[in-house]
C-alpha atoms as a PDB file:
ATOM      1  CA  UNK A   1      -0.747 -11.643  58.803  1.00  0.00           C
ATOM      2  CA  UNK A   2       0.603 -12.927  55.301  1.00  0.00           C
ATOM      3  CA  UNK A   3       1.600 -11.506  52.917  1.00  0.00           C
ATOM      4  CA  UNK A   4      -0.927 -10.664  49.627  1.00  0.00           C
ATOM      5  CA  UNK A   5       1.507 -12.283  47.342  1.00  0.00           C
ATOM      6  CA  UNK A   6       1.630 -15.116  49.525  1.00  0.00           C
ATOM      7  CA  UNK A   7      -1.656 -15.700  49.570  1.00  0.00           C
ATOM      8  CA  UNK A   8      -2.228 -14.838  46.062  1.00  0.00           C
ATOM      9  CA  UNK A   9       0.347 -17.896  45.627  1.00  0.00           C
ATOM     10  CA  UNK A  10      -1.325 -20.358  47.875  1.00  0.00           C
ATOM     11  CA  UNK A  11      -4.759 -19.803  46.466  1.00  0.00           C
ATOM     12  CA  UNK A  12      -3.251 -20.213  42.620  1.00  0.00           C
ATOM     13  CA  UNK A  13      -2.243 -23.436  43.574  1.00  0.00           C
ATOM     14  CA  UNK A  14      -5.358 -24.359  45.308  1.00  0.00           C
ATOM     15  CA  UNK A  15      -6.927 -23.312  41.990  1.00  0.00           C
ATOM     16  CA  UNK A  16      -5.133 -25.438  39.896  1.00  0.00           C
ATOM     17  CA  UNK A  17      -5.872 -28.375  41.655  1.00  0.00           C
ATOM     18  CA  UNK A  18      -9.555 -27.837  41.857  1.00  0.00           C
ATOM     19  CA  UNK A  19      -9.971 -27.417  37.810  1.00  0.00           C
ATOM     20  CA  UNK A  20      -8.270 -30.877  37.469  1.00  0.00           C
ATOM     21  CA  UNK A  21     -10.173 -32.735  39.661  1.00  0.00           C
ATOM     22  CA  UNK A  22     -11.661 -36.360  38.455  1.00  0.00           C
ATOM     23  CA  UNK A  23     -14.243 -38.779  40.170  1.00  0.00           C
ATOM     24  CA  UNK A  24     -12.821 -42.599  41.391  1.00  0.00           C
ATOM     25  CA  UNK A  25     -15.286 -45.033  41.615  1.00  0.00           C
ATOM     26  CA  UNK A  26     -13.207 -46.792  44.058  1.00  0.00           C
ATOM     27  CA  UNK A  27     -13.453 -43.870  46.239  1.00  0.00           C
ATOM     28  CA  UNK A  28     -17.338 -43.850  46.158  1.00  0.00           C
ATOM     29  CA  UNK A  29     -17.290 -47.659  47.045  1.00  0.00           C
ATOM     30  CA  UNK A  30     -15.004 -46.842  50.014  1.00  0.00           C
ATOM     31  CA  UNK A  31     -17.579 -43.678  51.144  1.00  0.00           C
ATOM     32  CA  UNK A  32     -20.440 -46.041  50.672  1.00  0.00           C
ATOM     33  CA  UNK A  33     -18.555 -49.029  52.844  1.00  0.00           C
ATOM     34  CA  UNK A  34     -16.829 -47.098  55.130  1.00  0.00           C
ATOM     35  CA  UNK A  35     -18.652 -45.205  57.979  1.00  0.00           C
ATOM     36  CA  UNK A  36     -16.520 -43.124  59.100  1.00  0.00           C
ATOM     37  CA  UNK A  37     -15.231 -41.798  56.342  1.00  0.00           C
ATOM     38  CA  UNK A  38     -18.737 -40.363  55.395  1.00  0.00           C
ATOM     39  CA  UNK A  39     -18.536 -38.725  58.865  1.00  0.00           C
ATOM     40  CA  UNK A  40     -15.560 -37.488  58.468  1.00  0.00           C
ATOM     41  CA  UNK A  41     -15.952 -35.743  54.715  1.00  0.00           C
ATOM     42  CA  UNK A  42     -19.316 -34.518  56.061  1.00  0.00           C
ATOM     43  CA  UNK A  43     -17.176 -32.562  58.814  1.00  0.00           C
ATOM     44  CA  UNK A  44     -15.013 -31.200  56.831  1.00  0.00           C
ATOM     45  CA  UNK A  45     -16.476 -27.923  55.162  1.00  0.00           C
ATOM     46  CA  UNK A  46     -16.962 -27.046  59.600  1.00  0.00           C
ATOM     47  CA  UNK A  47     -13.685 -26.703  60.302  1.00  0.00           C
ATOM     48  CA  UNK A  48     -11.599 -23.635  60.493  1.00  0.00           C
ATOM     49  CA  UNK A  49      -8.996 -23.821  57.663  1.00  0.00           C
ATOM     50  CA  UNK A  50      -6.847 -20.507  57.461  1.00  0.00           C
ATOM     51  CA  UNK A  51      -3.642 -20.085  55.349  1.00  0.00           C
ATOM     52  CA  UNK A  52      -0.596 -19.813  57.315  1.00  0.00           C
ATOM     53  CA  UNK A  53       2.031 -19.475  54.590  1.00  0.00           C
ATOM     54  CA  UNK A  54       5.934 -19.226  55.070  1.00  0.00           C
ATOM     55  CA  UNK A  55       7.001 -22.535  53.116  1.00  0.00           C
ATOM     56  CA  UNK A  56       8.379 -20.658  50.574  1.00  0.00           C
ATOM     57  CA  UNK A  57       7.750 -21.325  46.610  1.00  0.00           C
ATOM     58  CA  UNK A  58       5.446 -24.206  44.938  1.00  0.00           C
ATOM     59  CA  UNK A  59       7.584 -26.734  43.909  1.00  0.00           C
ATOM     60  CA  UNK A  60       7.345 -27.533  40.179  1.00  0.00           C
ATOM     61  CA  UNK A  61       6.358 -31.617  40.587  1.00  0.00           C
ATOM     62  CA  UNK A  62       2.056 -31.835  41.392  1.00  0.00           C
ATOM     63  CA  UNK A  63       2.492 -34.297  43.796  1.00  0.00           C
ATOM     64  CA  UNK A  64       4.952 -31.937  45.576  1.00  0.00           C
ATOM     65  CA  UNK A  65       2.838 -29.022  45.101  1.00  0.00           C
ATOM     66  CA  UNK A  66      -0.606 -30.767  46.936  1.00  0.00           C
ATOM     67  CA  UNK A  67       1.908 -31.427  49.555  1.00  0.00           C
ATOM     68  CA  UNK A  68       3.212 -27.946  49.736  1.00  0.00           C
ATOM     69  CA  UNK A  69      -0.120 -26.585  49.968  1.00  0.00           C
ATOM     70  CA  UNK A  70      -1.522 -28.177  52.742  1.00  0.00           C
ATOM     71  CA  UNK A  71       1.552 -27.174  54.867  1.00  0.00           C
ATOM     72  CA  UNK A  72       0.486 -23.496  53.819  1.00  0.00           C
ATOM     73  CA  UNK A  73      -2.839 -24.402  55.689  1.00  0.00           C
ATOM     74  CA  UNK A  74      -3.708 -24.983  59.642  1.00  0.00           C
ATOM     75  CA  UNK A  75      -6.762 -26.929  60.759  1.00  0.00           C
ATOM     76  CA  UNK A  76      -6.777 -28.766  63.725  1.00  0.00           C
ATOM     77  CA  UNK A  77      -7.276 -32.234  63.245  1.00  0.00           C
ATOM     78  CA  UNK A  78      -8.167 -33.579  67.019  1.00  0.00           C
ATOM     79  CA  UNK A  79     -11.564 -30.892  66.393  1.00  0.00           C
ATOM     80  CA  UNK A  80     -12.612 -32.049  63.248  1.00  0.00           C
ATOM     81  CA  UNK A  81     -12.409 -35.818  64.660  1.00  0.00           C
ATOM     82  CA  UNK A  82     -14.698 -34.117  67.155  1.00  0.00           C
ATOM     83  CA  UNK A  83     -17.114 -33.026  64.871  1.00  0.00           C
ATOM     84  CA  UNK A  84     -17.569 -36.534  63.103  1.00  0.00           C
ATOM     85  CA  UNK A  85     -17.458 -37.791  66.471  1.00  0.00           C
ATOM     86  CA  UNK A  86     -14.304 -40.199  65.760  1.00  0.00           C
ATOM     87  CA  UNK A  87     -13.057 -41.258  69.558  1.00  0.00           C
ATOM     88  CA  UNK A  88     -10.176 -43.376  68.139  1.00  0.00           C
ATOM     89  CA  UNK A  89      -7.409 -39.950  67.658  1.00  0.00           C
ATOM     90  CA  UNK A  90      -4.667 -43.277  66.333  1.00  0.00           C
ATOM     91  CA  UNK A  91      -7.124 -44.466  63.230  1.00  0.00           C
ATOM     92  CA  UNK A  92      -8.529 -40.654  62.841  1.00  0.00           C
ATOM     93  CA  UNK A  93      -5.327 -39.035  62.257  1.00  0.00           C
ATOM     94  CA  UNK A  94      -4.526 -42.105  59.857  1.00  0.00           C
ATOM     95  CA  UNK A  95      -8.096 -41.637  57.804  1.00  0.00           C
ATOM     96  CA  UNK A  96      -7.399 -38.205  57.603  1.00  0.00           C
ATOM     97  CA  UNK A  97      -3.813 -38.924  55.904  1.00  0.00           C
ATOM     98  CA  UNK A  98      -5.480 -40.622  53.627  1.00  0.00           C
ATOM     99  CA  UNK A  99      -8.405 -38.535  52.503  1.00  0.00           C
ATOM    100  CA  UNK A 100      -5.942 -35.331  52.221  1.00  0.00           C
ATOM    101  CA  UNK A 101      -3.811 -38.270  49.903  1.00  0.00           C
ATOM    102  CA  UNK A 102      -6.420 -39.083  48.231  1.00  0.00           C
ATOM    103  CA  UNK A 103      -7.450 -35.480  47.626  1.00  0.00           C
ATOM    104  CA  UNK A 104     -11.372 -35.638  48.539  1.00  0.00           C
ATOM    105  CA  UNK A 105     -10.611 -32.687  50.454  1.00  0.00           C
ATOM    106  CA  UNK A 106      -8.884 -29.406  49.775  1.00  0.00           C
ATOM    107  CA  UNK A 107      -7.289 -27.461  52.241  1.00  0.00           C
ATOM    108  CA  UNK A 108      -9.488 -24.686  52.220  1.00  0.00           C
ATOM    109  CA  UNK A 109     -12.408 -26.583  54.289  1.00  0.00           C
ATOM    110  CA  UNK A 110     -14.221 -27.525  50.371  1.00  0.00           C
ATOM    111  CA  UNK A 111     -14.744 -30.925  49.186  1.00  0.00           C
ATOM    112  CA  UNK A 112     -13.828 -31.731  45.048  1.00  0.00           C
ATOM    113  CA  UNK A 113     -17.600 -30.715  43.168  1.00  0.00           C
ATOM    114  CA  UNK A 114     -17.548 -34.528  41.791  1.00  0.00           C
ATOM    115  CA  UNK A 115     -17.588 -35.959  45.843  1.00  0.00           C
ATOM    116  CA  UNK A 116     -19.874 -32.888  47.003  1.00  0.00           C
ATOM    117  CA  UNK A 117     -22.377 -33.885  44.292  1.00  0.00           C
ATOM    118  CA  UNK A 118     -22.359 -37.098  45.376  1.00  0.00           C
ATOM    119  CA  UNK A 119     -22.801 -36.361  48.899  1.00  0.00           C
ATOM    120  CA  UNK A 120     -25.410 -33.694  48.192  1.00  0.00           C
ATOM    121  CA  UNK A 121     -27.317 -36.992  46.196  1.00  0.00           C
ATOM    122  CA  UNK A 122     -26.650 -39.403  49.593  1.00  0.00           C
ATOM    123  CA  UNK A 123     -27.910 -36.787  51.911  1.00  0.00           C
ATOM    124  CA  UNK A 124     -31.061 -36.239  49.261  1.00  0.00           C
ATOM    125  CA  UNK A 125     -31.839 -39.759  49.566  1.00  0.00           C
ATOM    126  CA  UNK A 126     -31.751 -40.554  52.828  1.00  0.00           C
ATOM    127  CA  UNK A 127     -34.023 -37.557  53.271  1.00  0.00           C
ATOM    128  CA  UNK A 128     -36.387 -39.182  51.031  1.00  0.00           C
ATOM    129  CA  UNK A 129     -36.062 -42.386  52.733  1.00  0.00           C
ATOM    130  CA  UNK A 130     -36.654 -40.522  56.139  1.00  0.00           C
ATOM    131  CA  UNK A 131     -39.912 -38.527  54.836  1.00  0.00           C
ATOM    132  CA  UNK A 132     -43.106 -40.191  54.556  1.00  0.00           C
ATOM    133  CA  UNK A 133     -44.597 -41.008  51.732  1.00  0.00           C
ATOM    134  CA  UNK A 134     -47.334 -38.479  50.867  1.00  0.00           C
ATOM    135  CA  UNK A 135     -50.818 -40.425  51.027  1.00  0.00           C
ATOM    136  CA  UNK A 136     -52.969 -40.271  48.316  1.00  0.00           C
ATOM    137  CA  UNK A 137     -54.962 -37.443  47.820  1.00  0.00           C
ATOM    138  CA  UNK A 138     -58.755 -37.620  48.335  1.00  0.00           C
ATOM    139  CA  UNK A 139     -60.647 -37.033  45.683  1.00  0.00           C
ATOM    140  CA  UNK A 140     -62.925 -33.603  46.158  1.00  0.00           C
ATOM    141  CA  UNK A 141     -66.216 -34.435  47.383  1.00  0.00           C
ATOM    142  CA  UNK A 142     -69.190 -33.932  45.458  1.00  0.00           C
ATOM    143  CA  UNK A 143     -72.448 -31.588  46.395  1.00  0.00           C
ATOM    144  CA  UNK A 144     -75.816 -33.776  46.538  1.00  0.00           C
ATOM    145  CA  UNK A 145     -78.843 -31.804  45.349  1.00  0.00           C
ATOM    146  CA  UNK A 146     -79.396 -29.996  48.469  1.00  0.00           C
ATOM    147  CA  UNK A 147     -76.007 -28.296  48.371  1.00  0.00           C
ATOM    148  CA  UNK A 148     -74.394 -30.242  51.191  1.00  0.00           C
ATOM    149  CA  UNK A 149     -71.420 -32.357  50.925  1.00  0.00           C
ATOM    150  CA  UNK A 150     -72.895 -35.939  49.683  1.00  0.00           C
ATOM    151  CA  UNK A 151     -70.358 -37.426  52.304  1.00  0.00           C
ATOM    152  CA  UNK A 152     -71.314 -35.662  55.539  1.00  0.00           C
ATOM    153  CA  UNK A 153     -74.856 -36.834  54.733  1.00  0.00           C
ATOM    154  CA  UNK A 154     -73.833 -40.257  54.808  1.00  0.00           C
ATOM    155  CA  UNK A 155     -71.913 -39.491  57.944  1.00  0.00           C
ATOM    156  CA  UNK A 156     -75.355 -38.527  60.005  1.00  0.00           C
ATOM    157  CA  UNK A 157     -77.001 -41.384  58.517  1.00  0.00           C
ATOM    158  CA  UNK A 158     -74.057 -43.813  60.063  1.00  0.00           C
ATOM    159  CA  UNK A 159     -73.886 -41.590  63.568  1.00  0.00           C
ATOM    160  CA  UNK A 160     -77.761 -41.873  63.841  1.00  0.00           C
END
């Protein structure tokens, strides 16, 4: 077990970097290229991140500090290549370098709210795209003089 004021320290951080989080276009052209990268982010909120702590203080320097905080986290990265059902460990252990570089992920199994929206939006479209289109609905039919639908009589007249 860790510490509270360990924790307390780790999550801070985490904090920090989600309130200064910013959308790259580039990015969205790579997840809307790039397969397996979609699987992969789509994986990510399933797999068990827990903090682990230990590495002492957050260094001052942001670049050092994203770097310090995901060695206060453990995941195991050979399951979540499972889970997006990526066979090759050699280029899934380099895509996940780079996502966790290119902070679409944070350590703490979320995604940045700018890439979830956008994933949310995919996922919402291809649903629609998936669905079928709802077929036009028939107009009500009308009652002939008799009280009976005007249709059904013109039904018996075609069966007979």
């Amino acid at each position: 077990m860790i510490a509270k004021n360990k924790q307390e320290e780790v999550l801070d951080v985490l904090a920090s970097f989600k309130s200064i989080q910013s959308a790259d276009s580039t990015v969205l052209d790579w997840f809307n290229l790039d397969p397996y990268l979609q699987v992969l982010l789509l994986a990510w909120p399933k797999v068990a991140c827990e903090i682990k702590g230990g590495t002492g203080a957050p260094p001052s320097k942001e670049h050092e500090q994203w770097a310090w905080l995901w060695k206060n986290y453990v995941y195991d990265a050979e399951e979540w290549l499972r889970l997006a059902g990526i066979t090759n460990l050699k280029y899934g252990l380099r895509l996940i370098e780079r996502v966790i570089r290119l902070r679409l992920i944070f350590p703490d199994g979320t995604h940045p709210s700018w890439l979830a929206r956008f994933i949310r939006m995919r996922s919402l479209a291809a649903t629609q795209r998936l669905v079928p289109k709802q077929q036009k609905k028939e107009e009500p039919k009308k009652k002939g003089k008799d009280g009976d639908l005007e249709d059904d009589e013109e039904e018996e007249d075609a069966e007979e």
